[in-house]
Structure formats: structure tokens, C-alpha cells
C-alpha atoms as a PDB file:
ATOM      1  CA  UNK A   1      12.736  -1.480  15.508  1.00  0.00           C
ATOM      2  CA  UNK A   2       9.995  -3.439  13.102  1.00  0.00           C
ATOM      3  CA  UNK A   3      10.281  -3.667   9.416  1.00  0.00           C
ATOM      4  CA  UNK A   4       6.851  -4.968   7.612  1.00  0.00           C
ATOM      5  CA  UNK A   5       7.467  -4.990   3.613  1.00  0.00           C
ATOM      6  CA  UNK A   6       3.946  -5.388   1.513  1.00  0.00           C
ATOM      7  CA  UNK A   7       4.270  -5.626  -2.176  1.00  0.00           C
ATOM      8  CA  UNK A   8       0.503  -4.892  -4.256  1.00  0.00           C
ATOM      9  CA  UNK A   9      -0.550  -5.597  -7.678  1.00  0.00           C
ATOM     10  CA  UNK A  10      -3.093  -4.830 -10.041  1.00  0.00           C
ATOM     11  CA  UNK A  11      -4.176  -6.622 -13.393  1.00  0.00           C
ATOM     12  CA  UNK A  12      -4.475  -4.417 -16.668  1.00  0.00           C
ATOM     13  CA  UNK A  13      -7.701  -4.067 -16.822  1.00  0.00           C
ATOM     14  CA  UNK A  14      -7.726  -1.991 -13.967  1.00  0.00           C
ATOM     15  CA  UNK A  15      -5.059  -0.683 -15.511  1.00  0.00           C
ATOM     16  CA  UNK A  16      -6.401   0.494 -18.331  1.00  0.00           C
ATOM     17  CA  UNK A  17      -9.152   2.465 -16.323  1.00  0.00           C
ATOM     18  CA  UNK A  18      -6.573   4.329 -13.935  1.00  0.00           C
ATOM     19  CA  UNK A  19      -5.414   5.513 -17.382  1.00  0.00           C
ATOM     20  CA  UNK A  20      -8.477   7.027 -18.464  1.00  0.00           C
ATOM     21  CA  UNK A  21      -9.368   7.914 -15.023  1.00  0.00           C
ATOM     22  CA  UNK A  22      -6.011   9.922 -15.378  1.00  0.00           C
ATOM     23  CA  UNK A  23      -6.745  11.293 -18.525  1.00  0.00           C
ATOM     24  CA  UNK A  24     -10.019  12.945 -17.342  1.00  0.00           C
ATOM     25  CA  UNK A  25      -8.083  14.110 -14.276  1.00  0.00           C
ATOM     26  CA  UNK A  26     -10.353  12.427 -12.021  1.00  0.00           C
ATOM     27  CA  UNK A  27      -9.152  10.238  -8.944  1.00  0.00           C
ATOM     28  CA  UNK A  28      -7.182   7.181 -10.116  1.00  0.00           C
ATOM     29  CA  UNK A  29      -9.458   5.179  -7.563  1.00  0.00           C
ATOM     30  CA  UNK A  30      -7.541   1.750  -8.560  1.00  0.00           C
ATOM     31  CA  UNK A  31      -4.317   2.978  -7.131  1.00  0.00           C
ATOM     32  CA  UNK A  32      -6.349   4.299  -3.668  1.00  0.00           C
ATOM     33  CA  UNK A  33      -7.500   0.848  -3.430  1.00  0.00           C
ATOM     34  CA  UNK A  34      -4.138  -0.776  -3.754  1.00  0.00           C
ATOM     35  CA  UNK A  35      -3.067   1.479  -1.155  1.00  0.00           C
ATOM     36  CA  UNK A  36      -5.776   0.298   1.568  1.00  0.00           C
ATOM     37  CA  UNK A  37      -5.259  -2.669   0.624  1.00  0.00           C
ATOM     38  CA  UNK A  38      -1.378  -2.689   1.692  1.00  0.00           C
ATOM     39  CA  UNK A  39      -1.888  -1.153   4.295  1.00  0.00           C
ATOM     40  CA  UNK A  40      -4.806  -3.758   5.848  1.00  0.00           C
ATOM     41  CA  UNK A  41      -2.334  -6.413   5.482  1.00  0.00           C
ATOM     42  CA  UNK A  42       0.274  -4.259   7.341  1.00  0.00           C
ATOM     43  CA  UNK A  43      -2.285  -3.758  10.196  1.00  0.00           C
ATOM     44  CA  UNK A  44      -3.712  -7.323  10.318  1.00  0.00           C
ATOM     45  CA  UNK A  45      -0.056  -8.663  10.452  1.00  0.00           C
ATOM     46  CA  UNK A  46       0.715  -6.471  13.033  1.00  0.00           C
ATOM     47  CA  UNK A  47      -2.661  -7.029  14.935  1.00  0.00           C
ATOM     48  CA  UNK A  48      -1.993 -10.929  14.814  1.00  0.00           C
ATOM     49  CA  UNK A  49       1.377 -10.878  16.081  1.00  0.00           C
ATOM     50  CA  UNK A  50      -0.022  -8.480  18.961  1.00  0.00           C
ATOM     51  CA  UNK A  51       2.576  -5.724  17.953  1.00  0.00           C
ATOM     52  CA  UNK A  52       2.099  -2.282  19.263  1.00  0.00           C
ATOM     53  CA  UNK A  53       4.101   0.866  17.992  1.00  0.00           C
ATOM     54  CA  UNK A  54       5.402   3.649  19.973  1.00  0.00           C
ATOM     55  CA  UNK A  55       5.988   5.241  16.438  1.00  0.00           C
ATOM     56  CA  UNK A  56       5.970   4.184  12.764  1.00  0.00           C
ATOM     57  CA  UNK A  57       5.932   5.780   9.555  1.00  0.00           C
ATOM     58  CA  UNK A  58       4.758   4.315   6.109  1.00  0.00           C
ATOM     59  CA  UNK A  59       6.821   4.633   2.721  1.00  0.00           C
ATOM     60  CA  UNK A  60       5.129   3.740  -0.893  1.00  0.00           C
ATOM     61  CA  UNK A  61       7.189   3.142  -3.755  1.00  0.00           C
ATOM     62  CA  UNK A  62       6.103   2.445  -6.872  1.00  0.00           C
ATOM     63  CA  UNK A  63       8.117  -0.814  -8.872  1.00  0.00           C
ATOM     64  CA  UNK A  64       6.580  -1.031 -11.840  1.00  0.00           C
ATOM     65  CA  UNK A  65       3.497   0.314 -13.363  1.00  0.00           C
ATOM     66  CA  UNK A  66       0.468  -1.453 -11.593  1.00  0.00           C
ATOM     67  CA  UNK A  67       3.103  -2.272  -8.611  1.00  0.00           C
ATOM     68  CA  UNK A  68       3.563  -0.643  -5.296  1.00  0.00           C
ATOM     69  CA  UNK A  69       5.769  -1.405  -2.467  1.00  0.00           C
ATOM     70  CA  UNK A  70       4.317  -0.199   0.966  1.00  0.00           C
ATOM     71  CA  UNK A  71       6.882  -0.223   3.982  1.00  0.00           C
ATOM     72  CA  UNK A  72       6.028   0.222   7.494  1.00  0.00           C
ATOM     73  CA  UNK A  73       9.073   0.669  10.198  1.00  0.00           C
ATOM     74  CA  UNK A  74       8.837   1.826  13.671  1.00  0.00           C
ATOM     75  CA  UNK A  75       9.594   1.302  17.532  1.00  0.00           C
ATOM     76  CA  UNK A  76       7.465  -1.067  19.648  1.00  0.00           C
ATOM     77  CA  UNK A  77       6.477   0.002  22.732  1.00  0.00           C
END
């Protein structure tokens, strides 16, 4: 079993356009691109280390607002 923990931030300014973003009920694009970005570092860690996965399954939890934790667990193969 692996266990890779990635924590993500943004600043307020960013922030402060999700908000509007969510106002307008568009796509809170900010919060997308946290999420990629949490999820390259996952894959280039595991890409580095040479670590393949049989399985794995992602979890996203939000901390605070403007921070997400993304978790990655799974088998090797």
C-alpha cells in the first residue's frame, strides 16, 4: 500500500475572483487549477520514484478556505 499526501494553496487574490466567479455561477477555475496542480505533483513524485499502481484512488479535502488536501493511496504492482 502507498500513501502520497499533497497539501495546495492559493493567495487571496485569487481568492477573491473564485468568489465572484461563484457568485455569477460560473466555473471557480482557481480551485480546478489547484486541483491539477496536486495532482501533477502526485504523478511526478510517483513517476520519479518509478512507482506503478495496480489501483489507487484520490481523496480532496478542503482545510481551510483557499486550502486543499489531495491524497492518493493504492497497491503497487
Amino acid at each position: 500500500m502507498i500513501q502520497i499526501n499533497k497539501v495546495v494553496t492559493k493567495n487571496i487574490f485569487i481568492d477573491i475572483l473564485a468568489h465572484f466567479q461563484n457568485v455569477f455561477g460560473m466555473n471557480i477555475t482557481s480551485y480546478q487549477d489547484m486541483i491539477d496542480k496536486g495532482i501533477k505533483q502526485i504523478e511526478d513524485e510517483l513517476k520519479n520514484k518509478k512507482i506503478k499502481l495496480k489501483w489507487y484512488r484520490y481523496e480532496i479535502t478542503q482545510l481551510t478556505n483557499g486550502a486543499m488536501a489531495i491524497m492518493l493511496y493504492g497497491d503497487r504492482k
